[in-house]
PDB file of N, CA and C in Angstrom:
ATOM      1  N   UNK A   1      48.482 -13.638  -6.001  1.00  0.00           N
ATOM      2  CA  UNK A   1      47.737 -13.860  -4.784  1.00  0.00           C
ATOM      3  C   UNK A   1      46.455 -14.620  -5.139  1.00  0.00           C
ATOM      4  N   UNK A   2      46.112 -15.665  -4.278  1.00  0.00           N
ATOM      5  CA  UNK A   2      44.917 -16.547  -4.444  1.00  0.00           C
ATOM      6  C   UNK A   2      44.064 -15.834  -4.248  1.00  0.00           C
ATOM      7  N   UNK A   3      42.361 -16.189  -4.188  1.00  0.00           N
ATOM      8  CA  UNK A   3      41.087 -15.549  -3.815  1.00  0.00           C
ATOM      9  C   UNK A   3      41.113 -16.618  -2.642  1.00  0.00           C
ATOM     10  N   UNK A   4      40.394 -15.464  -1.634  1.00  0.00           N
ATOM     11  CA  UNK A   4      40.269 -16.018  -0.320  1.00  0.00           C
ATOM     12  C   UNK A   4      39.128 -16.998  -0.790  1.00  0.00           C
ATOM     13  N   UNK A   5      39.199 -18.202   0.673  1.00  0.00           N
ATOM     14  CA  UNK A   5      38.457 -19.006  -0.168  1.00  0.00           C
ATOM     15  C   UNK A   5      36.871 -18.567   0.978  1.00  0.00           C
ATOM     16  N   UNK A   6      35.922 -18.964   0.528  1.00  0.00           N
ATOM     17  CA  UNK A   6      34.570 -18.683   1.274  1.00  0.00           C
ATOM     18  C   UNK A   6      33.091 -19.432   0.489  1.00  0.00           C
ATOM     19  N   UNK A   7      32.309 -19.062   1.310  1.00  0.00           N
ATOM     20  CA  UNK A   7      30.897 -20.036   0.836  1.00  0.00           C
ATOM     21  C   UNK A   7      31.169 -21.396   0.290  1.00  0.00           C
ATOM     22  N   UNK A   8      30.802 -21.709  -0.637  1.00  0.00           N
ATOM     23  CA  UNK A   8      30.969 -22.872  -1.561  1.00  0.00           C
ATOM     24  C   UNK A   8      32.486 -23.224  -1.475  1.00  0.00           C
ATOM     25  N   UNK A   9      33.459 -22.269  -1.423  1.00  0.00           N
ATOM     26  CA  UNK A   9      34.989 -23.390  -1.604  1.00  0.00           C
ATOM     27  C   UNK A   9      34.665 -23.400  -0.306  1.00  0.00           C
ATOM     28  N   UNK A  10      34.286 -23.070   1.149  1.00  0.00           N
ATOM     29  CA  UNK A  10      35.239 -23.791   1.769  1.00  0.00           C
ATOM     30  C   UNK A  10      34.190 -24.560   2.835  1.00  0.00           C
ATOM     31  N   UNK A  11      32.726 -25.098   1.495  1.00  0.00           N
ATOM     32  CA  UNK A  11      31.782 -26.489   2.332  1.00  0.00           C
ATOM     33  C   UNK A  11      32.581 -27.278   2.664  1.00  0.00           C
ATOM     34  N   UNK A  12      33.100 -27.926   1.806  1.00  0.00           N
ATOM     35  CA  UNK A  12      34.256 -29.142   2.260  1.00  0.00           C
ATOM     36  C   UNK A  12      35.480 -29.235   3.271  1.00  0.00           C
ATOM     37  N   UNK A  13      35.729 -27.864   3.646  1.00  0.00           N
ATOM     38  CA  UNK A  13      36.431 -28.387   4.696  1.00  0.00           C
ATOM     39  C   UNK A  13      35.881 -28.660   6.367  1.00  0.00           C
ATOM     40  N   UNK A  14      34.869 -28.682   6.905  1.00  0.00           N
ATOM     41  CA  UNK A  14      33.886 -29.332   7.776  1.00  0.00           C
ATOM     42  C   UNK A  14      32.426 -29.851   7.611  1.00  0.00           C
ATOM     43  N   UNK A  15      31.840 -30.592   7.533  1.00  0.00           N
ATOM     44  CA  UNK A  15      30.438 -31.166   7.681  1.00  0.00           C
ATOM     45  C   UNK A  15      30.150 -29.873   8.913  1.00  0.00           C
ATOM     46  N   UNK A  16      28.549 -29.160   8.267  1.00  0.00           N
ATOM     47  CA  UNK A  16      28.288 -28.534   8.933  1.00  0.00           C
ATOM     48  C   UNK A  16      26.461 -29.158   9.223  1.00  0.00           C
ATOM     49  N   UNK A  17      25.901 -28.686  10.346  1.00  0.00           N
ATOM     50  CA  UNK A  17      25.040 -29.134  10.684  1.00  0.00           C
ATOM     51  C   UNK A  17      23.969 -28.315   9.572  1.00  0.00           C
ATOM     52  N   UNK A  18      22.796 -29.118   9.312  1.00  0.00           N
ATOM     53  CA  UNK A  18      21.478 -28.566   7.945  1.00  0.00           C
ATOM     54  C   UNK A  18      20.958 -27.298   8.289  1.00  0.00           C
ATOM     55  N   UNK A  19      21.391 -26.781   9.616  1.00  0.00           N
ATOM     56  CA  UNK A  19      20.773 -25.564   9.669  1.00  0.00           C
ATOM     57  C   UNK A  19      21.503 -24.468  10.186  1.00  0.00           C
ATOM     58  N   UNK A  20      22.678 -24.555   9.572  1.00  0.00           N
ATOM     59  CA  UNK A  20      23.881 -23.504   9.945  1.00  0.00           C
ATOM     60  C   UNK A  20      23.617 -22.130   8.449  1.00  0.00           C
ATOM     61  N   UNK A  21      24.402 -21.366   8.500  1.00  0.00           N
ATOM     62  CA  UNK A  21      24.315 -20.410   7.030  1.00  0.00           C
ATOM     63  C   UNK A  21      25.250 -19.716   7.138  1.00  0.00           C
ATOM     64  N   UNK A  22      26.206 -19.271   6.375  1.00  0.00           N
ATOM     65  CA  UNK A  22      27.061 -18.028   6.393  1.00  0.00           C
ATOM     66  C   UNK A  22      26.199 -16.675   6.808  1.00  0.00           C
ATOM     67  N   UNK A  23      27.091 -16.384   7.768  1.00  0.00           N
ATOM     68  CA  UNK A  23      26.876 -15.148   8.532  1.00  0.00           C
ATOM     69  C   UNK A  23      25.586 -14.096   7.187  1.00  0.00           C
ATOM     70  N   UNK A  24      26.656 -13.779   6.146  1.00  0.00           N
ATOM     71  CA  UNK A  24      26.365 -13.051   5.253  1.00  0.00           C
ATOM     72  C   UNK A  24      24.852 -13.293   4.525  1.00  0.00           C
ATOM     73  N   UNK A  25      24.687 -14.946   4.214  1.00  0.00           N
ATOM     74  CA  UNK A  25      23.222 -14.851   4.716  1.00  0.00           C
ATOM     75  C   UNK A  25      21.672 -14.501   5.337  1.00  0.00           C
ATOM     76  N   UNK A  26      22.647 -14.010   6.734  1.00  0.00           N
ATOM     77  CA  UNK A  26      21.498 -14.044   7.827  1.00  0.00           C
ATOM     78  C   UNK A  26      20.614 -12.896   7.286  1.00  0.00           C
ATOM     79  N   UNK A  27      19.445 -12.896   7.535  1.00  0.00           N
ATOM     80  CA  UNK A  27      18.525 -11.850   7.603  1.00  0.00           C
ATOM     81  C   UNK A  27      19.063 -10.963   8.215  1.00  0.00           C
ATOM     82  N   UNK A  28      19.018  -9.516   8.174  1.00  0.00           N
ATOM     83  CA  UNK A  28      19.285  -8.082   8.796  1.00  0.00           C
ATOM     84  C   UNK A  28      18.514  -8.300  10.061  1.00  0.00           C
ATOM     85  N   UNK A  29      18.956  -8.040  11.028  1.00  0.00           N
ATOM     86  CA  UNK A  29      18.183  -7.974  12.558  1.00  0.00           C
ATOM     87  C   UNK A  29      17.826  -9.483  13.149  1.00  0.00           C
ATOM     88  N   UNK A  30      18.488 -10.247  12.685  1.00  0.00           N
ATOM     89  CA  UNK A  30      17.650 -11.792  13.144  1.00  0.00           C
ATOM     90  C   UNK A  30      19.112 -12.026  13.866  1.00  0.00           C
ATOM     91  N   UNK A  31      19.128 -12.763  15.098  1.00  0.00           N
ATOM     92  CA  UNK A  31      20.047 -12.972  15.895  1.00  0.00           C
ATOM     93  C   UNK A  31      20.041 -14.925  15.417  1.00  0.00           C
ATOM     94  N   UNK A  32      21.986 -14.788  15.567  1.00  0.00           N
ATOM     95  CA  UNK A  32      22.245 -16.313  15.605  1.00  0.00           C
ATOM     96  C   UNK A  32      23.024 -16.244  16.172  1.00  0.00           C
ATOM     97  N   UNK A  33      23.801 -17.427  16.904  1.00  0.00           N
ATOM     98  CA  UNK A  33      24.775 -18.104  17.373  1.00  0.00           C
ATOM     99  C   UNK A  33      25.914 -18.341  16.149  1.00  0.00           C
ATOM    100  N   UNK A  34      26.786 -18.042  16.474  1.00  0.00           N
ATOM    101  CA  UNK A  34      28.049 -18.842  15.738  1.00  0.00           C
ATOM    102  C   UNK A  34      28.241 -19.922  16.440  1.00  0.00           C
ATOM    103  N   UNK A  35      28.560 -20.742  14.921  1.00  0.00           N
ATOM    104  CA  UNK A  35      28.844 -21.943  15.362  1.00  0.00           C
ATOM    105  C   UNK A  35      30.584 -22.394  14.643  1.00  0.00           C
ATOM    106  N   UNK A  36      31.022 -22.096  13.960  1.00  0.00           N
ATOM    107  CA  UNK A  36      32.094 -22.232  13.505  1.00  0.00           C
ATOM    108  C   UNK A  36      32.426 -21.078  12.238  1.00  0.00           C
ATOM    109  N   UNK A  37      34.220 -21.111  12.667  1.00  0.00           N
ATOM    110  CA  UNK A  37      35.088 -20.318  11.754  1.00  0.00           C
ATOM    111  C   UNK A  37      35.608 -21.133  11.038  1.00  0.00           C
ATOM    112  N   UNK A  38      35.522 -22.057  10.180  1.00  0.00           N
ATOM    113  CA  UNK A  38      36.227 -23.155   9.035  1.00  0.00           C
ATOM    114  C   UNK A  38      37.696 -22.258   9.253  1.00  0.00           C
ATOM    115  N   UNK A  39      38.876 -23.313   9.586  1.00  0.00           N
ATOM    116  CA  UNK A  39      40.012 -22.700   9.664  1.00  0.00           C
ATOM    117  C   UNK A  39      40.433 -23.418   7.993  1.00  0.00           C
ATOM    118  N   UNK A  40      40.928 -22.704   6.818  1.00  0.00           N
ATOM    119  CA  UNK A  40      41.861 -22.911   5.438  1.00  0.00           C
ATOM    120  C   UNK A  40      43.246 -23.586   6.321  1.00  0.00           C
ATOM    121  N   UNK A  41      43.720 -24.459   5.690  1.00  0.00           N
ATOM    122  CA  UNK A  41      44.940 -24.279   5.970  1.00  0.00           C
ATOM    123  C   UNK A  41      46.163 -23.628   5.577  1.00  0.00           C
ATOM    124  N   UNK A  42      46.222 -22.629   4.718  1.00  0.00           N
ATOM    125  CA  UNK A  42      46.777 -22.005   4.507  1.00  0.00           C
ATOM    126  C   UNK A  42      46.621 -20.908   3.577  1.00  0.00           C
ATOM    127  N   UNK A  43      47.548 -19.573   3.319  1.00  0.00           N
ATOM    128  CA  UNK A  43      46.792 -18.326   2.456  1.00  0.00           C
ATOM    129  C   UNK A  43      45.589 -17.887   2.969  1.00  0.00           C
ATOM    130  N   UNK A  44      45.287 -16.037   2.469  1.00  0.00           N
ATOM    131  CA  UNK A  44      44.812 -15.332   2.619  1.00  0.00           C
ATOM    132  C   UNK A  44      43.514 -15.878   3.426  1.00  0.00           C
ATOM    133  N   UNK A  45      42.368 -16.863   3.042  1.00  0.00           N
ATOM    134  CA  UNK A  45      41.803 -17.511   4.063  1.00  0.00           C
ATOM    135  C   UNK A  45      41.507 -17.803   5.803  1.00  0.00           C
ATOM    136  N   UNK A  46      43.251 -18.173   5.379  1.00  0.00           N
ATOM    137  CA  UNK A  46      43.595 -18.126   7.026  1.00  0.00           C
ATOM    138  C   UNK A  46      44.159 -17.339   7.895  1.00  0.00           C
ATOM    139  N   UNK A  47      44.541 -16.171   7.219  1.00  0.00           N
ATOM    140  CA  UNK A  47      44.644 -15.104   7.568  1.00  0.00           C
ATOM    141  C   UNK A  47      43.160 -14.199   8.352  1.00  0.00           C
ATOM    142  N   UNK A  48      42.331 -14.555   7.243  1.00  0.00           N
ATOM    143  CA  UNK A  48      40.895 -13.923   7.489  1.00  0.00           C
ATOM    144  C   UNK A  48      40.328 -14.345   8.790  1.00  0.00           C
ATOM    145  N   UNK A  49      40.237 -15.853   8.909  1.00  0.00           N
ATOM    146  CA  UNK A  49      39.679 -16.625   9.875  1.00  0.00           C
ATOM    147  C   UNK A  49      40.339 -16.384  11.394  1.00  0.00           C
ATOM    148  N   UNK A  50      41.448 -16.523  11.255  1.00  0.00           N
ATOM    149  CA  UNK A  50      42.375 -16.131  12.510  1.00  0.00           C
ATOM    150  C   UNK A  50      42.055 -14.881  13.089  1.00  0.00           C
ATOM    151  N   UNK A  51      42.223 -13.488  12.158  1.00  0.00           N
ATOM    152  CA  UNK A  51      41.445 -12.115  12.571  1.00  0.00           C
ATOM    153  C   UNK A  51      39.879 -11.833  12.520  1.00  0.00           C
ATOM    154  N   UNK A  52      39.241 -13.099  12.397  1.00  0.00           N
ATOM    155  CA  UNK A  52      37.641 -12.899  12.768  1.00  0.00           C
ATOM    156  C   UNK A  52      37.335 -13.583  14.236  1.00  0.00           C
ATOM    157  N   UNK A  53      38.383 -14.649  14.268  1.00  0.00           N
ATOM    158  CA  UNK A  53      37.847 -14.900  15.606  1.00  0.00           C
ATOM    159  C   UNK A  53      38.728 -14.316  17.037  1.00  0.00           C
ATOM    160  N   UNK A  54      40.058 -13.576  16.417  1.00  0.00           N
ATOM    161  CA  UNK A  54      40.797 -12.277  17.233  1.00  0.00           C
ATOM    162  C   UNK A  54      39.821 -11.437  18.062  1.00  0.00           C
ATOM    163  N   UNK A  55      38.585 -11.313  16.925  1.00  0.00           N
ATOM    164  CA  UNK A  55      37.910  -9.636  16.616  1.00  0.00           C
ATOM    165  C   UNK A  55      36.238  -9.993  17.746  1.00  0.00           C
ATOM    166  N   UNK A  56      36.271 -11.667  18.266  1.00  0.00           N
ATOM    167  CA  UNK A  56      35.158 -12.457  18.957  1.00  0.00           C
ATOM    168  C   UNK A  56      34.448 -13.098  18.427  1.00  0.00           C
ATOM    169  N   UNK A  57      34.632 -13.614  17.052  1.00  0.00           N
ATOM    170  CA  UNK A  57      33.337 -14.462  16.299  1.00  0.00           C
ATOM    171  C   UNK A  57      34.035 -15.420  16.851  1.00  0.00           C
ATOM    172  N   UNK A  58      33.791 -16.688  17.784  1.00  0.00           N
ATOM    173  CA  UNK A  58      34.285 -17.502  18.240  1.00  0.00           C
ATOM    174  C   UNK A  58      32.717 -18.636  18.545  1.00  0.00           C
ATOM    175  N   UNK A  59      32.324 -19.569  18.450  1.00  0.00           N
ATOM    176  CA  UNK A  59      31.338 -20.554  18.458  1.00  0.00           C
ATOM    177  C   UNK A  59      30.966 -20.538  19.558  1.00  0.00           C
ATOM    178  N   UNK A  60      29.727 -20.256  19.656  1.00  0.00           N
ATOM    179  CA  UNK A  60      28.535 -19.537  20.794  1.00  0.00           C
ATOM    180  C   UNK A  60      28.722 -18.390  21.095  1.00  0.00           C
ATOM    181  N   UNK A  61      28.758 -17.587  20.288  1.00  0.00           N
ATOM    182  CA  UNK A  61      28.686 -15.909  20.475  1.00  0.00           C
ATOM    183  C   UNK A  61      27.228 -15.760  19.702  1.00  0.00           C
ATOM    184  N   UNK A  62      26.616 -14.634  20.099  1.00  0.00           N
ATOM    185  CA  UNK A  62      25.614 -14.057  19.605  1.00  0.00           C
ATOM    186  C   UNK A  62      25.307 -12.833  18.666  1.00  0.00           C
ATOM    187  N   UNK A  63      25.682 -12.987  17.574  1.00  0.00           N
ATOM    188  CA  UNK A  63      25.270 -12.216  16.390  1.00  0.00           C
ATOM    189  C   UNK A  63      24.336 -11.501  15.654  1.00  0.00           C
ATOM    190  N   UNK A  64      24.443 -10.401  15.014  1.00  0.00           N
ATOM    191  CA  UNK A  64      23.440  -9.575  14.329  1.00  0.00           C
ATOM    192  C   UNK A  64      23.541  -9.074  13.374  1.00  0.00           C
ATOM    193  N   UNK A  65      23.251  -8.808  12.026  1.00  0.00           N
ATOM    194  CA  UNK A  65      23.346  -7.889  10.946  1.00  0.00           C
ATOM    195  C   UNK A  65      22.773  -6.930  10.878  1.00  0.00           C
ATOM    196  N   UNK A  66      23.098  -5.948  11.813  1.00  0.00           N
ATOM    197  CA  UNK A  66      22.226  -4.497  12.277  1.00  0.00           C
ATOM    198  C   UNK A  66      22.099  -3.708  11.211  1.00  0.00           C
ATOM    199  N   UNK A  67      22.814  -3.812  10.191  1.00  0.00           N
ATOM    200  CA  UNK A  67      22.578  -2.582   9.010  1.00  0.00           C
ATOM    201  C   UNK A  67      23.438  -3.213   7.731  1.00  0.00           C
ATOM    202  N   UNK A  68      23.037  -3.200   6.472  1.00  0.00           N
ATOM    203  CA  UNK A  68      23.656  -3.482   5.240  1.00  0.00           C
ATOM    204  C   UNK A  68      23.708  -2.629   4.404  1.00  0.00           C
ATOM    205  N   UNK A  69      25.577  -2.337   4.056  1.00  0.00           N
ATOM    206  CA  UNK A  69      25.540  -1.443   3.209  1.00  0.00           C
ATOM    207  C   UNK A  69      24.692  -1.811   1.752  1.00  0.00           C
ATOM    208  N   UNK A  70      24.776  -0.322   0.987  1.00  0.00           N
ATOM    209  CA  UNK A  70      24.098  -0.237  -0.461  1.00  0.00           C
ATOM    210  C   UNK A  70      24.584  -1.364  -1.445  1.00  0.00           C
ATOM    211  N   UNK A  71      23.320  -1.721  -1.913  1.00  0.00           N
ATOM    212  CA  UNK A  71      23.991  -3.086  -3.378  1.00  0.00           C
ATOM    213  C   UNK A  71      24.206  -4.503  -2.253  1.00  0.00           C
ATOM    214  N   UNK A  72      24.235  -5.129  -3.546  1.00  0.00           N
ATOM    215  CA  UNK A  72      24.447  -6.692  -3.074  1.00  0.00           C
ATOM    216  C   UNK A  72      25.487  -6.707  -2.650  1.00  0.00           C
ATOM    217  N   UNK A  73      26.782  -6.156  -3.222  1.00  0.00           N
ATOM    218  CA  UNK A  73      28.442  -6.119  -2.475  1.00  0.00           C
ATOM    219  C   UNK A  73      28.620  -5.273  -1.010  1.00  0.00           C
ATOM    220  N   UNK A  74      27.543  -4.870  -0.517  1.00  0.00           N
ATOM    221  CA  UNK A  74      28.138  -3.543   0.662  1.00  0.00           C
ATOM    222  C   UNK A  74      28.467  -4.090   1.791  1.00  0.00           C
ATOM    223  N   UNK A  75      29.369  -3.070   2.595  1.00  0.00           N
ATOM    224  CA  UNK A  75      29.712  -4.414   3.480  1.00  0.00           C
ATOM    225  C   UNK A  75      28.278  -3.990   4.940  1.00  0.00           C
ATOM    226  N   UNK A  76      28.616  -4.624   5.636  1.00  0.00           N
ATOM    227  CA  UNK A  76      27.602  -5.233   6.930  1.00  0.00           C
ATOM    228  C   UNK A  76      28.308  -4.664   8.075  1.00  0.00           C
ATOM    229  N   UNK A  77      27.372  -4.185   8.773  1.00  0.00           N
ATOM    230  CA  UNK A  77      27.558  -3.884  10.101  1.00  0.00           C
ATOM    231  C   UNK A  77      27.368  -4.654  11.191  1.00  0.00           C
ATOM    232  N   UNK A  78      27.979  -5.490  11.726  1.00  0.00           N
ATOM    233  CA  UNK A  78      27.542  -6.852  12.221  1.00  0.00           C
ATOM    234  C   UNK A  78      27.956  -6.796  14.328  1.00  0.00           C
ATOM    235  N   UNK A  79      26.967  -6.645  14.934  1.00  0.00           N
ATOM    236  CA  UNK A  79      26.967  -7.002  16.400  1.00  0.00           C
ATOM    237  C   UNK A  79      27.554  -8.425  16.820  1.00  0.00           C
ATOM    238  N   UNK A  80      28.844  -8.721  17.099  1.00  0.00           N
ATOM    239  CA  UNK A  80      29.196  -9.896  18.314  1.00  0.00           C
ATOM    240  C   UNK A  80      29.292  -9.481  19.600  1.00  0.00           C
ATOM    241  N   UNK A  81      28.644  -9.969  20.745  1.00  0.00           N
ATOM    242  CA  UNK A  81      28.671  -9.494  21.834  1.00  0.00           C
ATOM    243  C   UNK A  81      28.613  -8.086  21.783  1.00  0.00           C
ATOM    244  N   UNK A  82      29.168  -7.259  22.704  1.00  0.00           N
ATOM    245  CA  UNK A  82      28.727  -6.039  22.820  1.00  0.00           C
ATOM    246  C   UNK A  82      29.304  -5.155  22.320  1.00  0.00           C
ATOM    247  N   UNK A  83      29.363  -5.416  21.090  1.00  0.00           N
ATOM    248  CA  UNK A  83      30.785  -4.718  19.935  1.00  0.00           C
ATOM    249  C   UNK A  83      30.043  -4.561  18.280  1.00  0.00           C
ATOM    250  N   UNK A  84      30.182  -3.671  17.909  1.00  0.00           N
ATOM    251  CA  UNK A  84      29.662  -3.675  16.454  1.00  0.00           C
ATOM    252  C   UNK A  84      31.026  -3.273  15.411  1.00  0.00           C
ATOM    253  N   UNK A  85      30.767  -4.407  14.297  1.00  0.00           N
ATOM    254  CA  UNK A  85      32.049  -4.355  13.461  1.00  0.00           C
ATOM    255  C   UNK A  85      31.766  -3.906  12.085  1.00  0.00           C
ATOM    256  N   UNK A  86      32.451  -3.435  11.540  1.00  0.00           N
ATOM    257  CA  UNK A  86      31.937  -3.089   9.647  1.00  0.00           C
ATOM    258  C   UNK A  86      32.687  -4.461   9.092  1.00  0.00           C
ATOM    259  N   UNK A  87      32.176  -5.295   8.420  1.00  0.00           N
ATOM    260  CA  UNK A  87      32.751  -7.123   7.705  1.00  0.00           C
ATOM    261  C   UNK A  87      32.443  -6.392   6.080  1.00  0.00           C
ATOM    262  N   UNK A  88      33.475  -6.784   5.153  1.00  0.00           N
ATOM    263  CA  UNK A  88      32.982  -7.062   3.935  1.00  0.00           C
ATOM    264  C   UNK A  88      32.349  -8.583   4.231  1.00  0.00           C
ATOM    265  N   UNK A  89      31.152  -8.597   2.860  1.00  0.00           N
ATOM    266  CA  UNK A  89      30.609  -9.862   2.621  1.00  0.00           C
ATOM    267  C   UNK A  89      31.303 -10.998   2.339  1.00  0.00           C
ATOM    268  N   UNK A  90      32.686 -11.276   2.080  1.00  0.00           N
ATOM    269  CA  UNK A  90      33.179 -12.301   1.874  1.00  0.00           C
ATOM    270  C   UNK A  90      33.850 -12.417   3.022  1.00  0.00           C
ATOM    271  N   UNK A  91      34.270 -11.692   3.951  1.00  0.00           N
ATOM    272  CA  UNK A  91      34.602 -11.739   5.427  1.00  0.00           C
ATOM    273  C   UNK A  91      33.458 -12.724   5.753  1.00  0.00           C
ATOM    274  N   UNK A  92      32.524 -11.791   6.251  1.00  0.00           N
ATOM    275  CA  UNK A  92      31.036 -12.580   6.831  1.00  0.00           C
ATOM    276  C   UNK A  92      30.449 -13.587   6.532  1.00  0.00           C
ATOM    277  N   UNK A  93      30.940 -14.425   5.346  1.00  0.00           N
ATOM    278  CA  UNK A  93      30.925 -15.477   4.677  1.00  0.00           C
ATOM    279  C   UNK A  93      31.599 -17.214   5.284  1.00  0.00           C
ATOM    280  N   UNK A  94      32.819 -16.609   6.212  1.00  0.00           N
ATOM    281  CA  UNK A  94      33.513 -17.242   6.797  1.00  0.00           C
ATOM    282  C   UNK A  94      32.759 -17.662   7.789  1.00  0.00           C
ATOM    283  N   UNK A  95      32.010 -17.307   8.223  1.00  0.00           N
ATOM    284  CA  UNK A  95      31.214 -17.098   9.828  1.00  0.00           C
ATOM    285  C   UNK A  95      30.458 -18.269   9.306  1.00  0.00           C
ATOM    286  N   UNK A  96      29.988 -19.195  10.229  1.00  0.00           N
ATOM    287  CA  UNK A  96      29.105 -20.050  10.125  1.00  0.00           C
ATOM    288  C   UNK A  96      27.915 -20.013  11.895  1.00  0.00           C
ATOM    289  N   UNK A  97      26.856 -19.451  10.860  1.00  0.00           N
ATOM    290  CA  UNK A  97      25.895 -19.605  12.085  1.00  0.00           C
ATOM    291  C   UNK A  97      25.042 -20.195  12.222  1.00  0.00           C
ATOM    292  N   UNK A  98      24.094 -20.886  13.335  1.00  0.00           N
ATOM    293  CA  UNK A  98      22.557 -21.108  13.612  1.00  0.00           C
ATOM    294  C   UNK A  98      21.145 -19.698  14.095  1.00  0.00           C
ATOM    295  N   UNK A  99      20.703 -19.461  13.257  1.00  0.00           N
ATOM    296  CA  UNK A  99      19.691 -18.605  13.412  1.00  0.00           C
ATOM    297  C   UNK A  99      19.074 -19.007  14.919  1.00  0.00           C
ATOM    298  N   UNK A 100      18.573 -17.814  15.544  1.00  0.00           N
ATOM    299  CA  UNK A 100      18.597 -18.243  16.936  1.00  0.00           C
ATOM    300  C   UNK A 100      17.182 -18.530  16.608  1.00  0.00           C
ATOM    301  N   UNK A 101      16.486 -19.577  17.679  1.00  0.00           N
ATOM    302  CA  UNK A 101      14.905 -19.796  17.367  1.00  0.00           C
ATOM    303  C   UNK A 101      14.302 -19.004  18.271  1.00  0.00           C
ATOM    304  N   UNK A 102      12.813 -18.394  17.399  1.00  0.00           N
ATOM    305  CA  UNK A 102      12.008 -17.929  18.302  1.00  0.00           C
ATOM    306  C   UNK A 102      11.414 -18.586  20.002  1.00  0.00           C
TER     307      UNK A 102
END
């Protein structure tokens, strides 16, 4: 089985605008917009992407990282619309957002 691909493998498959960031990024409590789910074309990837935007991460939804588990690996408790989800970090990685402006 491949490693899903995320962050850095999968810049190249869209030009994203200079002020987008993986979800997993975002500051804890700072609200963004999604702006894109990079679809893989194929393998575990696209598996991921397909059941994140099932689950409402879909481009212009409004996002949150309400709580982060323990350690750099924990996973995230993450608000889309009026729903809160538990994401591992390489899940949340997939997510491409704009930090909302003050």
């Amino acid at each position: 089985m491949s490693a899903p691909l995320h962050g850095p493998a999968m810049a190249g498959l869209r030009a994203e605008p200079r002020d987008t960031l993986p979800l997993d990024q975002l500051p804890a409590r700072q609200w963004a917009i999604v702006h894109d789910v990079p679809m893989p074309h194929a393998g575990l990837g696209r598996a991921v992407a397909i059941r994140l935007m099932e689950l409402g991460f879909v481009p212009g939804e409004r996002v949150c990282i309400v709580r982060q588990g323990p350690g750099q690996g924990g996973p995230l408790a993450v608000r889309v619309g009026h729903t809160t989800f538990a994401l591992r970090r390489h899940e949340a990685a997939y997510i491409q957002v704009m930090p909302a402006r003050a």
